[in-house]
C-alpha atoms as a PDB file:
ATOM      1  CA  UNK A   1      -1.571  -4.962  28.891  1.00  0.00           C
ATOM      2  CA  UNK A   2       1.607  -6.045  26.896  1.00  0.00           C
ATOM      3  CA  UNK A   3       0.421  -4.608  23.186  1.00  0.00           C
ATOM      4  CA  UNK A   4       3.323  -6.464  21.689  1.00  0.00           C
ATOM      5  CA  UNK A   5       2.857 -10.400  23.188  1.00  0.00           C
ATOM      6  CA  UNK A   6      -1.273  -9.048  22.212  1.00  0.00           C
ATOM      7  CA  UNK A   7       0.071  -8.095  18.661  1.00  0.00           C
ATOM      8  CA  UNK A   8       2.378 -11.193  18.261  1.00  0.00           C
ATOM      9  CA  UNK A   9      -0.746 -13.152  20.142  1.00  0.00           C
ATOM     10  CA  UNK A  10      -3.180 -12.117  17.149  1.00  0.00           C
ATOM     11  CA  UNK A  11      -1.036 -12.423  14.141  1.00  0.00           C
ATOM     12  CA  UNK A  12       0.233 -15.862  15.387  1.00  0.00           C
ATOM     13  CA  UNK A  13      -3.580 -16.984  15.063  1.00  0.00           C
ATOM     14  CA  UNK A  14      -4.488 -15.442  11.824  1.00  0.00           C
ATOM     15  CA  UNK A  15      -1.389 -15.403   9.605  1.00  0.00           C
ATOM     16  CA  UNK A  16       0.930 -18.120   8.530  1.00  0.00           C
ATOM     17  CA  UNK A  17       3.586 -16.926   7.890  1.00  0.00           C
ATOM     18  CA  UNK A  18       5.582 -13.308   8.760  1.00  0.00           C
ATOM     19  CA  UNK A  19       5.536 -12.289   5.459  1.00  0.00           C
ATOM     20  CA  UNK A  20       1.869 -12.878   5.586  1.00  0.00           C
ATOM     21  CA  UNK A  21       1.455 -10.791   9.173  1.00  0.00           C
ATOM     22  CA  UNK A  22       3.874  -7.534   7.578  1.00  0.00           C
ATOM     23  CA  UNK A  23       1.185  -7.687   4.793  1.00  0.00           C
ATOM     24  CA  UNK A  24      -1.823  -7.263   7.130  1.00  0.00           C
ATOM     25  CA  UNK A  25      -0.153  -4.994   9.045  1.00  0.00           C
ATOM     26  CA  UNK A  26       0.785  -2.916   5.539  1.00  0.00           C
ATOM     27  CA  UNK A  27      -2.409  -1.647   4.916  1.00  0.00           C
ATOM     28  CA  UNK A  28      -0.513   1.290   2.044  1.00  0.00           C
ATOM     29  CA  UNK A  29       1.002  -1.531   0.548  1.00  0.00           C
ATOM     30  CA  UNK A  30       4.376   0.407   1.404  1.00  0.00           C
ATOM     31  CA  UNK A  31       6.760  -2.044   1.890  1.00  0.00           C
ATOM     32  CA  UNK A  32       7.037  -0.740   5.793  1.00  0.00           C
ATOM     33  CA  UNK A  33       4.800  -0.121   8.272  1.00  0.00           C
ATOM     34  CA  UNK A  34       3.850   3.356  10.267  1.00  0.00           C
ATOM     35  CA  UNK A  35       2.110   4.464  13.523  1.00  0.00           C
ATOM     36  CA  UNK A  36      -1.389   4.729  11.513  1.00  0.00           C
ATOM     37  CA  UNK A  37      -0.249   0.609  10.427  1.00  0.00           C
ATOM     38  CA  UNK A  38      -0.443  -0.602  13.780  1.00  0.00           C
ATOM     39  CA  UNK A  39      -3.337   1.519  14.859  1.00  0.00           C
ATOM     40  CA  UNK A  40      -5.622   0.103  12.024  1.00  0.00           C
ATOM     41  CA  UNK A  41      -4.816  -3.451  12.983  1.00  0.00           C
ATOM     42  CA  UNK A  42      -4.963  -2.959  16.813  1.00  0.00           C
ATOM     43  CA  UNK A  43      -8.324  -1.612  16.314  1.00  0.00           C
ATOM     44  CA  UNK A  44      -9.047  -4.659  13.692  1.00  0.00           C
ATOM     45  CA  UNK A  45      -8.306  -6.433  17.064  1.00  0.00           C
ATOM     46  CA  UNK A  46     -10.527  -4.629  19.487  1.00  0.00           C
ATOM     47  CA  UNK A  47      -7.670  -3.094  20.966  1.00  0.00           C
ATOM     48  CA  UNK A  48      -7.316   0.660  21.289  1.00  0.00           C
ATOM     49  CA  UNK A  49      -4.062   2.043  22.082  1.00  0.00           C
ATOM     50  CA  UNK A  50      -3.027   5.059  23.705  1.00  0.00           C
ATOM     51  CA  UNK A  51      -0.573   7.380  21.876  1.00  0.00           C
ATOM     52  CA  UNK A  52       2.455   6.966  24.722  1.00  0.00           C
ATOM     53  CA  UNK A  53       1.533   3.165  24.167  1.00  0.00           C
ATOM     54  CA  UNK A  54       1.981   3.559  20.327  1.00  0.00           C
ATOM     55  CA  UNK A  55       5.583   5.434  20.323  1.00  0.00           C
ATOM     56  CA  UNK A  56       6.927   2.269  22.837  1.00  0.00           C
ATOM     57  CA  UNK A  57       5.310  -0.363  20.609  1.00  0.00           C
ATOM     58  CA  UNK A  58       6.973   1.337  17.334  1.00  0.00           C
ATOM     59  CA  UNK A  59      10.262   2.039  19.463  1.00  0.00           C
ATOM     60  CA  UNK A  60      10.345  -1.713  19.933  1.00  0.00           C
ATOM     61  CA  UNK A  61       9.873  -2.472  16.462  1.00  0.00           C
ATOM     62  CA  UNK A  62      11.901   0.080  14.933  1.00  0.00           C
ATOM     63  CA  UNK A  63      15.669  -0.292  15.575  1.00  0.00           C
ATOM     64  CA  UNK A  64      16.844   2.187  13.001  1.00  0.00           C
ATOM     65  CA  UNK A  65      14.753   4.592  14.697  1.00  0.00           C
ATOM     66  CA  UNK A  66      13.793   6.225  11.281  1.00  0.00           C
ATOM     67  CA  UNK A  67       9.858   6.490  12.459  1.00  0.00           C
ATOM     68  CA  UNK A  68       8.714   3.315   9.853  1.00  0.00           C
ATOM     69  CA  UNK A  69       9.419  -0.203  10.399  1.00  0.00           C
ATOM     70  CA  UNK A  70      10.769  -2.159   7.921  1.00  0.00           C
ATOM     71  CA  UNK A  71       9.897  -5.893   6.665  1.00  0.00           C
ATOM     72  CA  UNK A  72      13.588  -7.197   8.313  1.00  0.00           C
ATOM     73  CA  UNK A  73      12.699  -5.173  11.380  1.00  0.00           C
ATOM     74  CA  UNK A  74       8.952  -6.574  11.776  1.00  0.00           C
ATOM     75  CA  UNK A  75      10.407  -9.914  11.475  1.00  0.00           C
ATOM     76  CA  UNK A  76      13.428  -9.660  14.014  1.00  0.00           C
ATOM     77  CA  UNK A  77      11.023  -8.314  16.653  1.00  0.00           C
ATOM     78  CA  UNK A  78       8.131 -10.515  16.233  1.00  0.00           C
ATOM     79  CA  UNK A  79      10.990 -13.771  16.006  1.00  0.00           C
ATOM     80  CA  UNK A  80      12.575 -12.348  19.090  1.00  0.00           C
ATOM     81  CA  UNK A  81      16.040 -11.885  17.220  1.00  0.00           C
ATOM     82  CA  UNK A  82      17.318  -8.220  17.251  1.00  0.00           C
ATOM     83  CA  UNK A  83      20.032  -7.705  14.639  1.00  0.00           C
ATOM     84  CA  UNK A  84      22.356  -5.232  16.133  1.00  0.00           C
ATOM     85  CA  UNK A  85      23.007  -4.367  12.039  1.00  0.00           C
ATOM     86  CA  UNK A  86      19.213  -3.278  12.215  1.00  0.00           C
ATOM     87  CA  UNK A  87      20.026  -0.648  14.061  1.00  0.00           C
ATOM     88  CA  UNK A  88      22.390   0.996  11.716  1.00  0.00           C
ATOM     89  CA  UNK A  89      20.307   0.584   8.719  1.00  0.00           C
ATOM     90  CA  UNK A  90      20.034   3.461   6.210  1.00  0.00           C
ATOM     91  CA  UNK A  91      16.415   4.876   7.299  1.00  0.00           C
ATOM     92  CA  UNK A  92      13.491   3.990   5.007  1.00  0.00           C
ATOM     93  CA  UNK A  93      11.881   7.098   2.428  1.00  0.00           C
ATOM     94  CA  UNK A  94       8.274   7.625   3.013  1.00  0.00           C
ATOM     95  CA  UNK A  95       6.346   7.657  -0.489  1.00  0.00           C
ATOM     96  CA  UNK A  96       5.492  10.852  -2.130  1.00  0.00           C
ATOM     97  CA  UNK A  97       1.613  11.453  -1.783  1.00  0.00           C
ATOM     98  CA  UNK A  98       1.995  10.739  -5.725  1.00  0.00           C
ATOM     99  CA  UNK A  99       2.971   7.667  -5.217  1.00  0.00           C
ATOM    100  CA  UNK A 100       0.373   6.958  -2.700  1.00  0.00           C
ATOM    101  CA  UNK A 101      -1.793   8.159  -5.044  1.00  0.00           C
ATOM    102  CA  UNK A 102      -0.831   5.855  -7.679  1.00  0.00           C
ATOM    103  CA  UNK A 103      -0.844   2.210  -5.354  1.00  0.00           C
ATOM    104  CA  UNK A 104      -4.033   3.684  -4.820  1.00  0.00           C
ATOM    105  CA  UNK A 105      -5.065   4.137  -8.164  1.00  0.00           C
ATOM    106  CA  UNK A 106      -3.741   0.312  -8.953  1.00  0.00           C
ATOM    107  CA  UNK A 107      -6.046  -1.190  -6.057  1.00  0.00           C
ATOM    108  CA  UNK A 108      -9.259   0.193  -7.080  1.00  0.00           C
ATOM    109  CA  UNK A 109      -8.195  -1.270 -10.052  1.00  0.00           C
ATOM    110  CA  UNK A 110      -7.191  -4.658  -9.330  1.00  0.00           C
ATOM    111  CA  UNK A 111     -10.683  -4.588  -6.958  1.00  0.00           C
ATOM    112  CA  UNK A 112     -13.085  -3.245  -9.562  1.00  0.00           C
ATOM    113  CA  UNK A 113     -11.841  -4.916 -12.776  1.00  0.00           C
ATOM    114  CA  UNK A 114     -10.787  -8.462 -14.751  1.00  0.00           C
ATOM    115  CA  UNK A 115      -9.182  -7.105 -17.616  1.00  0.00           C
ATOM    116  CA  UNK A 116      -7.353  -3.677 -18.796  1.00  0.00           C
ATOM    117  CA  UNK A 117      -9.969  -3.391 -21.091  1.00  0.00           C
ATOM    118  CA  UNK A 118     -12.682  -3.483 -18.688  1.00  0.00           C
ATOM    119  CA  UNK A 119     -10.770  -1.375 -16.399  1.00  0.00           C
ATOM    120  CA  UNK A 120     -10.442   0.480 -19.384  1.00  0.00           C
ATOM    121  CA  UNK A 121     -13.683   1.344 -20.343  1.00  0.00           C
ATOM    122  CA  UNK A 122     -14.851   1.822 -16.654  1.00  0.00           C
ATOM    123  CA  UNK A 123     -12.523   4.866 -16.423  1.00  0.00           C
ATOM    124  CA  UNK A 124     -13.312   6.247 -20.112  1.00  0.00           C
ATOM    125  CA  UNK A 125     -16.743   7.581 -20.060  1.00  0.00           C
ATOM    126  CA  UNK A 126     -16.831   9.614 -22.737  1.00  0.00           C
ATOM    127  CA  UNK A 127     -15.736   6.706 -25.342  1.00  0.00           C
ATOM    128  CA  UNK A 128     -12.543   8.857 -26.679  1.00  0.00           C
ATOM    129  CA  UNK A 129     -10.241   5.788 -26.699  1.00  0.00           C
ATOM    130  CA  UNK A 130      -8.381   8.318 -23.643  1.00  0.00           C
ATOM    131  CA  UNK A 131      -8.720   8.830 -20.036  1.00  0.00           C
ATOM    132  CA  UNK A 132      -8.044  12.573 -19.374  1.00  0.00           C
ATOM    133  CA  UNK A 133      -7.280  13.878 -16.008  1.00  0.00           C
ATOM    134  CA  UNK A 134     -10.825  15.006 -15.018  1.00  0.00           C
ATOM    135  CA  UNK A 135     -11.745  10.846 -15.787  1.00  0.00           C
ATOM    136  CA  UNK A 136      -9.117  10.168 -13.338  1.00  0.00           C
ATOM    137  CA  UNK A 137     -10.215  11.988 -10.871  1.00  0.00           C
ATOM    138  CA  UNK A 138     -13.400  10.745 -11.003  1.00  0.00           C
ATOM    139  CA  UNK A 139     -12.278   7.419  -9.968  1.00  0.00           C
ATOM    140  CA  UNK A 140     -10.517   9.385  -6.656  1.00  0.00           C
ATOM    141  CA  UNK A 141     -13.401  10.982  -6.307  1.00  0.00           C
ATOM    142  CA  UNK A 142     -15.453   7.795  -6.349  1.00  0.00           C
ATOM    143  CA  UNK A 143     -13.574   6.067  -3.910  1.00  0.00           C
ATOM    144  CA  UNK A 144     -13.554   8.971  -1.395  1.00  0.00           C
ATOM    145  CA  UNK A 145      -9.895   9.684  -1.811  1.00  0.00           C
ATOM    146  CA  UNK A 146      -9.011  13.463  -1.833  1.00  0.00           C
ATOM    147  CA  UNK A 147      -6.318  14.277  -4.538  1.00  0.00           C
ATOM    148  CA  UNK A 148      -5.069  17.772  -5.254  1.00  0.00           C
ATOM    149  CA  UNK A 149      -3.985  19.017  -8.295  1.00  0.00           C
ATOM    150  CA  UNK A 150      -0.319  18.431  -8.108  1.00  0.00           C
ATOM    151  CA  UNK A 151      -0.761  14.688  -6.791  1.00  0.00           C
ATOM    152  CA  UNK A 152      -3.268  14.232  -9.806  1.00  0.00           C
ATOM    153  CA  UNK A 153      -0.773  15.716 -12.631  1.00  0.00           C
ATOM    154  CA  UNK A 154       1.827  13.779 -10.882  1.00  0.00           C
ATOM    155  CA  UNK A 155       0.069  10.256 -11.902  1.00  0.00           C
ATOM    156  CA  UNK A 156      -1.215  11.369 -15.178  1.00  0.00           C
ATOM    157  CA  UNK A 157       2.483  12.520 -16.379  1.00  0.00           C
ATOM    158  CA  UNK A 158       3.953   9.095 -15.291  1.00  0.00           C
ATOM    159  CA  UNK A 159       1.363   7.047 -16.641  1.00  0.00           C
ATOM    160  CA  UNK A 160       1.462   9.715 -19.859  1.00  0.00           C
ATOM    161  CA  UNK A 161       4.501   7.701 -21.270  1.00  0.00           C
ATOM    162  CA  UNK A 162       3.658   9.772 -24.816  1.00  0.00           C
ATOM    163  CA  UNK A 163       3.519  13.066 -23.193  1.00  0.00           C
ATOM    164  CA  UNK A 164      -0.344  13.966 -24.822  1.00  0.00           C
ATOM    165  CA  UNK A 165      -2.079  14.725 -21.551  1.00  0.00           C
ATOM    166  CA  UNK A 166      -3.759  11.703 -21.738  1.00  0.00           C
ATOM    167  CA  UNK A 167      -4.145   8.028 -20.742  1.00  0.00           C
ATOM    168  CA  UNK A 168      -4.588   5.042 -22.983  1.00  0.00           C
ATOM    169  CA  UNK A 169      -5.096   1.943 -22.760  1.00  0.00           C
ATOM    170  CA  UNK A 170      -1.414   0.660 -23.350  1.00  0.00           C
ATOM    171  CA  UNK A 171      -0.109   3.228 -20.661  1.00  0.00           C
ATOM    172  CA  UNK A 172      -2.825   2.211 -18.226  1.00  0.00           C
ATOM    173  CA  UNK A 173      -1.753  -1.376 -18.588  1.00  0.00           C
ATOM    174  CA  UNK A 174       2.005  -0.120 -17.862  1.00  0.00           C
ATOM    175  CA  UNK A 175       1.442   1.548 -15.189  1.00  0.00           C
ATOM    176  CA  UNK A 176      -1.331  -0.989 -13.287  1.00  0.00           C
ATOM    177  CA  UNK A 177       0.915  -4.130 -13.930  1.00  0.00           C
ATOM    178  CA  UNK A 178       3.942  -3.128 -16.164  1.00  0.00           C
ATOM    179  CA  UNK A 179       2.583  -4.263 -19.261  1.00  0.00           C
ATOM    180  CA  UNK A 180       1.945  -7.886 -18.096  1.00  0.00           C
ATOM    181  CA  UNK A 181      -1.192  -9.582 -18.440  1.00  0.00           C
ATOM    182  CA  UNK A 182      -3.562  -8.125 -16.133  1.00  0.00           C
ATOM    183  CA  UNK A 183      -5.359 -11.380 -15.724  1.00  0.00           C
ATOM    184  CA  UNK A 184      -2.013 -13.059 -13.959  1.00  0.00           C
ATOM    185  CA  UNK A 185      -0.960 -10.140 -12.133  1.00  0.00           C
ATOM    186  CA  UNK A 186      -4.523 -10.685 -10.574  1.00  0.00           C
ATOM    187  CA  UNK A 187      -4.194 -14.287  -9.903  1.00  0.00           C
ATOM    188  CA  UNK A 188      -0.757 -14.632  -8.276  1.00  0.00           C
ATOM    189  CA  UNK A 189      -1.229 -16.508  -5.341  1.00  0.00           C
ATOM    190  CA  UNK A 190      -0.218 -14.615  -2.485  1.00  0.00           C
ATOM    191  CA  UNK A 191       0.194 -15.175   1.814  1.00  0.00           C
ATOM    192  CA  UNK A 192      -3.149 -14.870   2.611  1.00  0.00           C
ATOM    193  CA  UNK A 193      -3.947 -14.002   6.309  1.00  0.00           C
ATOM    194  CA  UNK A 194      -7.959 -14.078   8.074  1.00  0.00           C
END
């Protein structure tokens, strides 16, 4: 079995675009895609794939070599046009598990809420107008996403833009959708793939 004409196969029939396929495949919302990427959607696909299997799909994919595949990478393989400049490309920085903590943070967001408000007053139980740490963690907690205590302090002290320890609302708005309104940042239409 040929995992990549079966990958290209699958995404060809579900997604319209290859922006639209990268963003299936980028299940961390990353901006590039890992082993664990292609896994997930393989098995989406009823197709399990053997670890030797896995390193020569990513080897096909990823001409830098840097262990991640990168949007202009995805799309040169699946178009059948290797760029030989791919293969020099400066290799790709994996996000901090703070970071990962944080897009995860924004989703259960976006997926729970319609307003900052709302979101808001989901995450502020006891009513203080604040969301301190151990309120953030609940919402980790809650969504069965283990956090330790340096990933946790690293979110709180970049959302804390005023340095009190704390989370308001106006910081919480900054850091789900940079201050925008959250009601737009929600509807932005978006490749969409089945």
């Amino acid at each position: 079995m040929d995992v990549q004409a079966l990958l290209r196969t699958k995404l060809s029939e579900r997604c319209s675009s290859l922006t639209a396929a990268f963003r299936k495949l980028d299940h961390s919302n990353t901006g590039f895609l890992t082993p664990a990427d292609f896994t997930e959607v393989l098995r989406g696909f009823g197709v399990r794939v053997t670890r030797p299997a896995l390193a020569a799909l990513m080897a096909k994919y990823d001409a830098n070599g840097d262990g991640v595949v990168s949007y202009e990478e995805f799309c040169a393989t699946m178009s059948g046009t290797p760029s030989a400049s791919l293969a020099t490309a400066p290799a790709m920085i994996a996000p901090s598990a703070a970071d990962k903590a944080e897009e995860s943070f924004r989703r259960i967001i976006f997926a729970s809420s319609v307003s900052i408000t709302s979101a808001f007053l989901k995450l502020d139980k006891d009513r203080s107008g604040f969301c301190d740490p151990t309120e953030l963690a609940a919402v980790f907690t809650a969504n069965n996403i283990q956090l330790g205590p340096k990933e946790l302090a690293a979110v709180v002290a970049h959302a804390d833009t005023n340095g009190d320890g704390r989370v308001d609302i106006r910081e919480l708005a900054k850091i789900i959708d940079g201050g925008a309104r959250f009601e737009t940042a929600r509807g932005m239409k978006r490749s969409r793939c089945s």
